[in-house]
PDB file of N, CA and C in Angstrom:
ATOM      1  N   UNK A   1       6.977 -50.402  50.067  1.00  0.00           N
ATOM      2  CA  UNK A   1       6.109 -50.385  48.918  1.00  0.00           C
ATOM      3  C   UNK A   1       5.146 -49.200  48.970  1.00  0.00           C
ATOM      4  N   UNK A   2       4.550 -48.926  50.266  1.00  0.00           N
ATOM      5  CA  UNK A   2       3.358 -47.641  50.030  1.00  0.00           C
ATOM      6  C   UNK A   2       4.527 -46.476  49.590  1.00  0.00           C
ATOM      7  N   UNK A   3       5.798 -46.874  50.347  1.00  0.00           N
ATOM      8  CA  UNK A   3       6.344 -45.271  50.541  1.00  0.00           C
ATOM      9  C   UNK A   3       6.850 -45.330  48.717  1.00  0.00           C
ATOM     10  N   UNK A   4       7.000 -46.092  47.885  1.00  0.00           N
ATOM     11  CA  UNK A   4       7.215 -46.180  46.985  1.00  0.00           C
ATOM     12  C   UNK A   4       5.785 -45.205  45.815  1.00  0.00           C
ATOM     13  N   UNK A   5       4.598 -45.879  46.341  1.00  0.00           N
ATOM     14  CA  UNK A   5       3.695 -45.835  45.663  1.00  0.00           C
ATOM     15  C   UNK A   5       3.245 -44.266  46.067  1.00  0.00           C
ATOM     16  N   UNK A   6       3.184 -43.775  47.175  1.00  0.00           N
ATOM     17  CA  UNK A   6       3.677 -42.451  47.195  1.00  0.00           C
ATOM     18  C   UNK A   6       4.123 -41.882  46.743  1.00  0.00           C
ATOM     19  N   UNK A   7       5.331 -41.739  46.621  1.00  0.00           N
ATOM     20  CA  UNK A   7       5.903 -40.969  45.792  1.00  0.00           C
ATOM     21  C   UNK A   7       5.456 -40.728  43.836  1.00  0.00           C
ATOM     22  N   UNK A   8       4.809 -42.183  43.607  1.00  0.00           N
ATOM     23  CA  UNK A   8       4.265 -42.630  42.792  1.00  0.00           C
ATOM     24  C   UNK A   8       3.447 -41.150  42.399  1.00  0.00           C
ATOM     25  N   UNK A   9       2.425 -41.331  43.041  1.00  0.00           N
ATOM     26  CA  UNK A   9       1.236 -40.383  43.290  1.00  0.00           C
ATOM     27  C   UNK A   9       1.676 -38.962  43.213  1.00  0.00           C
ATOM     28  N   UNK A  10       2.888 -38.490  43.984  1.00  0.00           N
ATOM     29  CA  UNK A  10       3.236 -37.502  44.462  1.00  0.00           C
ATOM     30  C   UNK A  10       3.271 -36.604  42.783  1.00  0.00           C
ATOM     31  N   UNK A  11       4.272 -37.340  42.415  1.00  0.00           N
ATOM     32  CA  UNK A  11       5.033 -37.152  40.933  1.00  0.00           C
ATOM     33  C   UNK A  11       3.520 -37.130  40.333  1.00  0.00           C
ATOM     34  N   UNK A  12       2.813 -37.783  39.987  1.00  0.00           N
ATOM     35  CA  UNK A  12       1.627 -37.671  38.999  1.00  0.00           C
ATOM     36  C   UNK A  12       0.921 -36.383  39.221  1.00  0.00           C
ATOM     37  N   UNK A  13       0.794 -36.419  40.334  1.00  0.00           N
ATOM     38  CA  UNK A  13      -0.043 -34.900  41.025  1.00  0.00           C
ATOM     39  C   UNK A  13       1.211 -33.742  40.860  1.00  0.00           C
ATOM     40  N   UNK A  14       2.148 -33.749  40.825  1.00  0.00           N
ATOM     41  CA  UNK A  14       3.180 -32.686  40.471  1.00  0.00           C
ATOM     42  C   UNK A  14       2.901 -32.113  39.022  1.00  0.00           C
ATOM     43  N   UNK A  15       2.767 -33.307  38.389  1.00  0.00           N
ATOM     44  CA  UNK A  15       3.123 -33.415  36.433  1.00  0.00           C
ATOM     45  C   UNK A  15       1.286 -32.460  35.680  1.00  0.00           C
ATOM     46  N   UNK A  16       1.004 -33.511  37.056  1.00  0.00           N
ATOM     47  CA  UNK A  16      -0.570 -32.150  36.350  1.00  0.00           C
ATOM     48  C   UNK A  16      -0.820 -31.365  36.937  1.00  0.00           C
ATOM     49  N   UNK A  17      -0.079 -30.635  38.125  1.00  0.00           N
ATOM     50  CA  UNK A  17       0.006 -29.337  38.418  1.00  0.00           C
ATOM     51  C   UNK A  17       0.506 -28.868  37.972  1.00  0.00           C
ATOM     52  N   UNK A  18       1.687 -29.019  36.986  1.00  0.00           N
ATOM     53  CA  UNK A  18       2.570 -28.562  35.758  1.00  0.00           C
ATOM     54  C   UNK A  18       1.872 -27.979  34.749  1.00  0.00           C
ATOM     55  N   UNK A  19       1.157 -29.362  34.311  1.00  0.00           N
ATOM     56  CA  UNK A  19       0.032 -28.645  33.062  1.00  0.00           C
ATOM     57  C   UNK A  19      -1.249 -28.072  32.873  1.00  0.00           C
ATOM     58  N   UNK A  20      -1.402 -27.797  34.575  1.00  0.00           N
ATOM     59  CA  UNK A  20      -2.725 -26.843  34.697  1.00  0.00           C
ATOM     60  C   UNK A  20      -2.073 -25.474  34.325  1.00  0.00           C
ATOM     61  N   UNK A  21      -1.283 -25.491  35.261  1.00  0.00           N
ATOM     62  CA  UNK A  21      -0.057 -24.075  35.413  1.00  0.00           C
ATOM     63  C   UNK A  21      -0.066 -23.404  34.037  1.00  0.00           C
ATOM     64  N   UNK A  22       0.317 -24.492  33.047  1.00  0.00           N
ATOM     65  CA  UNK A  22       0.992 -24.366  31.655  1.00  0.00           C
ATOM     66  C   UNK A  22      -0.506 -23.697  30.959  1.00  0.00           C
ATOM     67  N   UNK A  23      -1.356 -24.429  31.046  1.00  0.00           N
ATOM     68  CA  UNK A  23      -2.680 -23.992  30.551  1.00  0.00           C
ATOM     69  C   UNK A  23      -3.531 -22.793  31.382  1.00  0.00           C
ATOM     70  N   UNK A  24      -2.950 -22.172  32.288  1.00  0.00           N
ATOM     71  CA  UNK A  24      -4.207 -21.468  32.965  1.00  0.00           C
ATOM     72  C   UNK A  24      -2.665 -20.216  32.324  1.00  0.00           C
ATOM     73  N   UNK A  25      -1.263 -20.617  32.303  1.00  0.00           N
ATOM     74  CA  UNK A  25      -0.560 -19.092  31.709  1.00  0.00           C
ATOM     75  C   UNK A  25      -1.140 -18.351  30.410  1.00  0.00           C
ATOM     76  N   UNK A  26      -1.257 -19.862  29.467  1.00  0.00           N
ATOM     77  CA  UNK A  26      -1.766 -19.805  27.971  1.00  0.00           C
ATOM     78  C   UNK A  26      -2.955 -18.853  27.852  1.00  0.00           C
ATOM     79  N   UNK A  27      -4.409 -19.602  29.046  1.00  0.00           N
ATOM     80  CA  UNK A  27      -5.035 -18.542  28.863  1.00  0.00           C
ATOM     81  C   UNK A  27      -5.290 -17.453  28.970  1.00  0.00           C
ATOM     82  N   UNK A  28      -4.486 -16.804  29.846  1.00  0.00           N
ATOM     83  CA  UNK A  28      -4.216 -15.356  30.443  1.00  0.00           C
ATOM     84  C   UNK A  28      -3.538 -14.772  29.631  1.00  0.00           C
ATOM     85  N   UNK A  29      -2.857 -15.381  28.942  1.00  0.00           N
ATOM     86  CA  UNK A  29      -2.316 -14.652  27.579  1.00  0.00           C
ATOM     87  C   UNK A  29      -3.446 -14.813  26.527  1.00  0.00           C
ATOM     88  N   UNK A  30      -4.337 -15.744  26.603  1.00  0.00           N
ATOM     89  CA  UNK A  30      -5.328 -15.147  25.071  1.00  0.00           C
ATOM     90  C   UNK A  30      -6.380 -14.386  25.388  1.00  0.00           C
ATOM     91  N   UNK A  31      -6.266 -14.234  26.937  1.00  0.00           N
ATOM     92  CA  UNK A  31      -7.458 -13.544  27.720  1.00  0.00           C
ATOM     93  C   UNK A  31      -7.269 -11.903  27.223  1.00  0.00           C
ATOM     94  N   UNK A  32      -5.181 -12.044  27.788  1.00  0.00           N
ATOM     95  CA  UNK A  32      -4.840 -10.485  27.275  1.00  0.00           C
ATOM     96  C   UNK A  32      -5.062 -10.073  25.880  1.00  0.00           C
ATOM     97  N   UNK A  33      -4.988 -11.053  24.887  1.00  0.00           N
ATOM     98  CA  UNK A  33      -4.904 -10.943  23.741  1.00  0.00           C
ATOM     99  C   UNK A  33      -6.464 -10.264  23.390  1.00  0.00           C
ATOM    100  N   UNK A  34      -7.681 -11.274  23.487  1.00  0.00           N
ATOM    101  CA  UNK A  34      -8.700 -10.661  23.272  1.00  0.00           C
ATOM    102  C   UNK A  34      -9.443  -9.302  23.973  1.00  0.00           C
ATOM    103  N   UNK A  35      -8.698  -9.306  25.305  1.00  0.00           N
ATOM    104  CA  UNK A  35      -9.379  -8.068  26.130  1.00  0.00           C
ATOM    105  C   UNK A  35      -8.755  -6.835  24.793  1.00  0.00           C
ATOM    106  N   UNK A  36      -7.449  -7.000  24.296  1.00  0.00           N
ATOM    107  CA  UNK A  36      -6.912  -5.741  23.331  1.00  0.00           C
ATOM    108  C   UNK A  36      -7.502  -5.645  22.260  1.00  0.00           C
ATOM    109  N   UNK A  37      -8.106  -6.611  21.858  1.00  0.00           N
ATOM    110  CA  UNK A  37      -8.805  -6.827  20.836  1.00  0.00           C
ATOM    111  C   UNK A  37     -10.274  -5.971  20.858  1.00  0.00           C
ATOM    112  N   UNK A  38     -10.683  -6.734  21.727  1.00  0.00           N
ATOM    113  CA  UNK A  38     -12.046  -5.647  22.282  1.00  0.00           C
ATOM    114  C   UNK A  38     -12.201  -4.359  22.258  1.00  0.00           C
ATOM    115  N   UNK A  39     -11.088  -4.234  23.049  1.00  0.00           N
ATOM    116  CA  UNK A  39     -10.795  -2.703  23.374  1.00  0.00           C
ATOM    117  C   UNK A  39     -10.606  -1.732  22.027  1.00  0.00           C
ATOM    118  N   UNK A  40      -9.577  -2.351  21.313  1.00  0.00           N
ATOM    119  CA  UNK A  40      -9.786  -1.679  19.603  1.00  0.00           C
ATOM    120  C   UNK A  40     -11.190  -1.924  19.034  1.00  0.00           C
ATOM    121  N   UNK A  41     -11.484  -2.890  19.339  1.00  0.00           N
ATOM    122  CA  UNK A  41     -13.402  -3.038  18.389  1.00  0.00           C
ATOM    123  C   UNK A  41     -14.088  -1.467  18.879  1.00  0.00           C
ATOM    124  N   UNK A  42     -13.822  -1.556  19.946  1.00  0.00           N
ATOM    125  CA  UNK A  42     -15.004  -0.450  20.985  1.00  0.00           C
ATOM    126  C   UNK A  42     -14.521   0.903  20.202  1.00  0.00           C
ATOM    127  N   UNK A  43     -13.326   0.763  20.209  1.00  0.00           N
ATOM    128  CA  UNK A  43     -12.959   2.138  19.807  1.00  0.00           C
ATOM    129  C   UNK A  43     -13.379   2.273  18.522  1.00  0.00           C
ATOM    130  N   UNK A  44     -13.224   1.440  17.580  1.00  0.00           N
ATOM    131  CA  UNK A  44     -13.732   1.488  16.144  1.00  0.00           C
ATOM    132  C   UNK A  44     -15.267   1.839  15.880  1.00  0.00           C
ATOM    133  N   UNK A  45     -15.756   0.992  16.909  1.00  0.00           N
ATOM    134  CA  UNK A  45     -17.297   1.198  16.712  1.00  0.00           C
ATOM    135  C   UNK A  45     -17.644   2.552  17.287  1.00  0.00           C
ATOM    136  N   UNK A  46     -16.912   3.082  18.164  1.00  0.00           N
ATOM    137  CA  UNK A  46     -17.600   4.358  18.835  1.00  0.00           C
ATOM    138  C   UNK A  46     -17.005   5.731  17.784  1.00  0.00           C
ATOM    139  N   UNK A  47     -15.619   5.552  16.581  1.00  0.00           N
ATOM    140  CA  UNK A  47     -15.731   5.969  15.671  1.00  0.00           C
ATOM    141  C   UNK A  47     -16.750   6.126  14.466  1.00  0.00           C
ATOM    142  N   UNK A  48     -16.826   4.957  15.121  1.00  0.00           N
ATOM    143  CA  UNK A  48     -18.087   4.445  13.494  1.00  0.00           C
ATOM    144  C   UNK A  48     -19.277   5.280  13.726  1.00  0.00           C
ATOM    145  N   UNK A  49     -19.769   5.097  14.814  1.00  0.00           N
ATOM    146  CA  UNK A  49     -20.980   5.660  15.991  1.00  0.00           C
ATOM    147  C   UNK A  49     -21.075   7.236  15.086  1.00  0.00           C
ATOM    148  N   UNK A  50     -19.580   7.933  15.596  1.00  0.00           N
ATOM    149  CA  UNK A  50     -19.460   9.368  15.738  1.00  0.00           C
ATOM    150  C   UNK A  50     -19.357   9.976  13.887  1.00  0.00           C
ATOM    151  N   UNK A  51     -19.173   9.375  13.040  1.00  0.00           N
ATOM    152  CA  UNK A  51     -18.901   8.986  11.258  1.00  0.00           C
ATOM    153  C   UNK A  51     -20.585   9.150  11.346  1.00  0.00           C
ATOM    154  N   UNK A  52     -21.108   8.355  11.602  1.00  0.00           N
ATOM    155  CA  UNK A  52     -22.769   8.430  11.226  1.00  0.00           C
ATOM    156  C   UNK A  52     -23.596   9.502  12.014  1.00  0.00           C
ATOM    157  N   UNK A  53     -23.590   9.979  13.187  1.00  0.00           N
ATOM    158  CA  UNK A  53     -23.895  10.919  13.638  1.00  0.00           C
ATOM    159  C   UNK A  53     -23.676  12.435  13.167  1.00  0.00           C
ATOM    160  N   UNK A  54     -22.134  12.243  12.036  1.00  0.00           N
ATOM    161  CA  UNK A  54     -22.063  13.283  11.407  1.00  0.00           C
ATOM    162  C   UNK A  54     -22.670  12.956  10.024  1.00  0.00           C
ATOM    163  N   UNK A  55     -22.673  12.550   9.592  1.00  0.00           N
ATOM    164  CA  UNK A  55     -23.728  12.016   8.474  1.00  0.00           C
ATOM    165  C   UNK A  55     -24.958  12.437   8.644  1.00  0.00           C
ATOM    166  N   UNK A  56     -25.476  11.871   9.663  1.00  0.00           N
ATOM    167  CA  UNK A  56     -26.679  12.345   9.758  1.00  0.00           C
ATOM    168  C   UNK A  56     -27.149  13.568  10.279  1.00  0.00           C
ATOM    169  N   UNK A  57     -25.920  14.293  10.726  1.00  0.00           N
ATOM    170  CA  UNK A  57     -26.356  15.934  10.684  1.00  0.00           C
ATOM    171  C   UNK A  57     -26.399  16.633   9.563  1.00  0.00           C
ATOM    172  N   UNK A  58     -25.579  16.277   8.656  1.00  0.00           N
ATOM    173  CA  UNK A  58     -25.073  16.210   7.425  1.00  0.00           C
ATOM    174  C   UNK A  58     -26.917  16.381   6.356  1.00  0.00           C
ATOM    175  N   UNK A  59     -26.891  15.257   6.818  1.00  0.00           N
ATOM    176  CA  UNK A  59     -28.486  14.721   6.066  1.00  0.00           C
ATOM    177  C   UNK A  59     -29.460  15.386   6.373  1.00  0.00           C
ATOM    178  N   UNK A  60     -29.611  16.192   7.703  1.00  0.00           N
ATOM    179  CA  UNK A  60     -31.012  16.708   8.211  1.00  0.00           C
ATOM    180  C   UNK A  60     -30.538  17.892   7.355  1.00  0.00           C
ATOM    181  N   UNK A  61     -29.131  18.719   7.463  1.00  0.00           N
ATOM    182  CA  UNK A  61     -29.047  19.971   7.384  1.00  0.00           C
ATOM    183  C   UNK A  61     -29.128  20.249   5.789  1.00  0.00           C
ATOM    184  N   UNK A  62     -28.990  19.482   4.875  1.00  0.00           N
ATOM    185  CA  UNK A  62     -29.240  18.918   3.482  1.00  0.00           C
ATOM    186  C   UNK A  62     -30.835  19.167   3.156  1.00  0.00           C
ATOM    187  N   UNK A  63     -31.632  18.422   4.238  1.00  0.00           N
ATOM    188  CA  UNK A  63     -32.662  18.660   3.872  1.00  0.00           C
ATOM    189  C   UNK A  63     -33.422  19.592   4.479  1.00  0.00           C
ATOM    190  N   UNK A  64     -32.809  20.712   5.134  1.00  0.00           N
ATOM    191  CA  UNK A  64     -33.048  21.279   5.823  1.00  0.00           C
ATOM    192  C   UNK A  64     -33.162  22.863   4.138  1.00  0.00           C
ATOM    193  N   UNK A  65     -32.174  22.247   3.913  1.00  0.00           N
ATOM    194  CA  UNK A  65     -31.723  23.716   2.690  1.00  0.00           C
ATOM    195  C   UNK A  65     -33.010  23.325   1.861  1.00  0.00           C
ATOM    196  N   UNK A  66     -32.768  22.232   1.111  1.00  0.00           N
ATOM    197  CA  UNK A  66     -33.228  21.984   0.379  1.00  0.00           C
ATOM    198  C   UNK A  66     -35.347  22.307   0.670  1.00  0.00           C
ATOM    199  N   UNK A  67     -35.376  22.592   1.538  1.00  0.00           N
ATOM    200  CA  UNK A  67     -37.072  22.741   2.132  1.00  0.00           C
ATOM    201  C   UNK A  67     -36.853  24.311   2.275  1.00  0.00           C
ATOM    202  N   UNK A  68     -36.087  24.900   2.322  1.00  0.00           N
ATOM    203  CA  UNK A  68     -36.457  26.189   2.380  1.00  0.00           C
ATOM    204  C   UNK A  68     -36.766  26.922   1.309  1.00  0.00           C
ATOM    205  N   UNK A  69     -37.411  27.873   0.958  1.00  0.00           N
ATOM    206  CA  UNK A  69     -37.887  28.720  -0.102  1.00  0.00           C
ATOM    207  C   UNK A  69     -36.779  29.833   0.199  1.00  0.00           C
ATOM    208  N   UNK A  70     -36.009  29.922  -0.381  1.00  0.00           N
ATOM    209  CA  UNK A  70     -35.307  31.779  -0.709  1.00  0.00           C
ATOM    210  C   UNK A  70     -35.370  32.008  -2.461  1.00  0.00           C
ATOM    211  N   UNK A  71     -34.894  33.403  -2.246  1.00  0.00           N
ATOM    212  CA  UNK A  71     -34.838  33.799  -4.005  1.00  0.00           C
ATOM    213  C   UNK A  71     -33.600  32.761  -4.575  1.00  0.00           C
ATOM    214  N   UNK A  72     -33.275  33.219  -5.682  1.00  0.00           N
ATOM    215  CA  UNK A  72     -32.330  32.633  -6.237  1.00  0.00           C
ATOM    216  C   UNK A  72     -31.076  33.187  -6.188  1.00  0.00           C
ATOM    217  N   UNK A  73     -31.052  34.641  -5.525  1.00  0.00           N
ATOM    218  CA  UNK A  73     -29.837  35.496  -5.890  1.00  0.00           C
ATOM    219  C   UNK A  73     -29.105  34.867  -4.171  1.00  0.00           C
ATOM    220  N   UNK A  74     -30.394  34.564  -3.247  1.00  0.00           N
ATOM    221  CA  UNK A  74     -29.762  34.046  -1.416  1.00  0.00           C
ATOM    222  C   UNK A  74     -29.401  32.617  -1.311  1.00  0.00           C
ATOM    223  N   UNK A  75     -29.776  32.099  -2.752  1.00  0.00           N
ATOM    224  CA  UNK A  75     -29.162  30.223  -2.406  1.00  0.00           C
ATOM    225  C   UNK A  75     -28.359  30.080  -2.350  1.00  0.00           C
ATOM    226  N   UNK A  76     -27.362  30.748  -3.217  1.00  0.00           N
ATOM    227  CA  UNK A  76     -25.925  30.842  -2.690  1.00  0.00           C
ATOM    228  C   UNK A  76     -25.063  30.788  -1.901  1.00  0.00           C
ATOM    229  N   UNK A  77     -25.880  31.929  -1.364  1.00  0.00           N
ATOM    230  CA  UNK A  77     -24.929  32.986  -0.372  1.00  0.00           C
ATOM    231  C   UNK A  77     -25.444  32.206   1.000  1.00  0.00           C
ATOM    232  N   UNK A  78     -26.089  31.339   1.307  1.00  0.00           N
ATOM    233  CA  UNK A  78     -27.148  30.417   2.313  1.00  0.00           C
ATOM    234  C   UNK A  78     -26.267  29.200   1.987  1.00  0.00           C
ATOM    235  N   UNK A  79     -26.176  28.685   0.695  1.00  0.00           N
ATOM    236  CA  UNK A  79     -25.499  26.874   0.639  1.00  0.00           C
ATOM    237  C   UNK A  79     -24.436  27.520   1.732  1.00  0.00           C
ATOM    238  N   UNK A  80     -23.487  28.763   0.762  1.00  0.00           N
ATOM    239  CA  UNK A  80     -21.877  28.656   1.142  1.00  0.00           C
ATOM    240  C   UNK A  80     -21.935  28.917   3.305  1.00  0.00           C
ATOM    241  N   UNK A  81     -22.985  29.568   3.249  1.00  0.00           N
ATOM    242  CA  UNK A  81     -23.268  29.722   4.951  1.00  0.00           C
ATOM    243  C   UNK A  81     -23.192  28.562   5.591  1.00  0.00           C
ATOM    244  N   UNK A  82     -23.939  27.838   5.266  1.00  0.00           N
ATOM    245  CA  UNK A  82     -24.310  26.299   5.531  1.00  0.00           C
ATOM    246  C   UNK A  82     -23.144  25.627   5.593  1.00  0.00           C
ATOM    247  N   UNK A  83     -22.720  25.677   4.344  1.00  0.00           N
ATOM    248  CA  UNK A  83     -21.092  24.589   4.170  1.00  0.00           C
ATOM    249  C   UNK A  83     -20.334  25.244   4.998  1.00  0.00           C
ATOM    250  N   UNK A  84     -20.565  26.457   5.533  1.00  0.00           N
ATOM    251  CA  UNK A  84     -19.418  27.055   6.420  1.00  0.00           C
ATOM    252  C   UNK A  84     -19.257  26.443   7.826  1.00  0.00           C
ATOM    253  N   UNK A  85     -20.644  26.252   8.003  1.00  0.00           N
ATOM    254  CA  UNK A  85     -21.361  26.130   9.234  1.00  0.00           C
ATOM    255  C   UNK A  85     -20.633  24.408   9.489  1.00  0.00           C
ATOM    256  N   UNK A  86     -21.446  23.815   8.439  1.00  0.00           N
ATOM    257  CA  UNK A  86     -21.028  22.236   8.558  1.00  0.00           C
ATOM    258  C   UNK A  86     -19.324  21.890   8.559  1.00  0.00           C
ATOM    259  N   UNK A  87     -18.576  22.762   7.856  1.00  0.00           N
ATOM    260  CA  UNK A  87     -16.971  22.529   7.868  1.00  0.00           C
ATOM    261  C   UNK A  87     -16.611  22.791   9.361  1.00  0.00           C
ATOM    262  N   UNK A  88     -16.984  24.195  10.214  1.00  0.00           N
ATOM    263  CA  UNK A  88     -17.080  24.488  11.333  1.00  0.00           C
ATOM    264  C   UNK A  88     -17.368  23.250  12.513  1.00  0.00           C
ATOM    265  N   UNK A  89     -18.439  22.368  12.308  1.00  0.00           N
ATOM    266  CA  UNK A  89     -19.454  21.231  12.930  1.00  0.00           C
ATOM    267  C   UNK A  89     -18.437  20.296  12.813  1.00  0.00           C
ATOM    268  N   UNK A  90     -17.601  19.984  11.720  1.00  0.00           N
ATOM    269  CA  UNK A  90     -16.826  18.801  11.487  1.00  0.00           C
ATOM    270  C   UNK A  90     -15.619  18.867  12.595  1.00  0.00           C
ATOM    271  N   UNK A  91     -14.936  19.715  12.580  1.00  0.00           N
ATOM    272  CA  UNK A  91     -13.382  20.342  13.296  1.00  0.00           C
ATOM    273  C   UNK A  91     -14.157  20.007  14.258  1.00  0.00           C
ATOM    274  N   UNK A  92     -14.997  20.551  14.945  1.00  0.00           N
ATOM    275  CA  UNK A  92     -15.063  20.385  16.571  1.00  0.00           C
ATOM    276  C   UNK A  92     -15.222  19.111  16.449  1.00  0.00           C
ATOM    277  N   UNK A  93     -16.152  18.306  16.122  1.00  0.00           N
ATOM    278  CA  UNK A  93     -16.029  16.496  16.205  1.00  0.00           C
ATOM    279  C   UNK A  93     -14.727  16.587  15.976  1.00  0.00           C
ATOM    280  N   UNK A  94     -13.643  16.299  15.177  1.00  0.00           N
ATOM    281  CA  UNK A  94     -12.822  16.200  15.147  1.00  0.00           C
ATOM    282  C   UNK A  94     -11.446  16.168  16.013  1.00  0.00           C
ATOM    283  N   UNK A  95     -12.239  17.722  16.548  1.00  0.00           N
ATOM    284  CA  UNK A  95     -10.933  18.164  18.045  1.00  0.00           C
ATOM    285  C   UNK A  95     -11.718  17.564  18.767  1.00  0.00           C
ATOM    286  N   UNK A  96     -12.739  16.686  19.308  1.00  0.00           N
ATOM    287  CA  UNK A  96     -12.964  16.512  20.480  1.00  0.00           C
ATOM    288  C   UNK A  96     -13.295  15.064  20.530  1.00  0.00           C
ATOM    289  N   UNK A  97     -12.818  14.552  19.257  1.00  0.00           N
ATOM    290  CA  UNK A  97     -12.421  12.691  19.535  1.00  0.00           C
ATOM    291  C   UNK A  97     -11.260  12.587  19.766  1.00  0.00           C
ATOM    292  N   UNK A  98     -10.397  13.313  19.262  1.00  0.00           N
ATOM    293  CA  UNK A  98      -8.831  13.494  19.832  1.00  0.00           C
ATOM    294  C   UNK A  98      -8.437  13.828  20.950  1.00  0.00           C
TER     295      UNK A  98
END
């Protein structure tokens, strides 16, 4: 009878070492799942980060023109400098998130 009831035991303690097993695989797979998940957030946000940082160079250098006094014949010839400058500013962010 014990050796019966043993085995009893044995089997029960087998069946939920089964379904720890089963549940600790599951979570290591949603573990992997969210660590990839993360990992794309980070990257998005540190895009996002680098989008507003050019913005806001964007914005100083905007108001940067806009505060200066020149004639009217150098606003021109100063915006198109500027926009040269800032198209220039963009490419390098550009080449150097890639």
């Amino acid at each position: 009878m014990a050796e019966n009831r043993l085995r009893t035991e044995l089997n029960h303690l087998e069946r939920k070492l089964v379904l720890l097993l089963n549940d600790y695989k599951k979570k290591e797979s949603e573990i992997e799942v969210l660590r990839a998940e993360n990992d794309r957030l980070r990257a998005k946000i540190e895009d996002k980060d680098q989008q507003l940082a050019g913005f806001q160079n964007q914005d100083k250098i905007s108001k940067l023109v806009n505060g200066m006094v020149v004639d009217d014949n150098d606003t021109e010839a100063l915006c198109n400098l500027l926009s040269e400058y800032i198209n220039e500013v963009d490419k390098c962010i550009a080449h150097l998130s890639e």
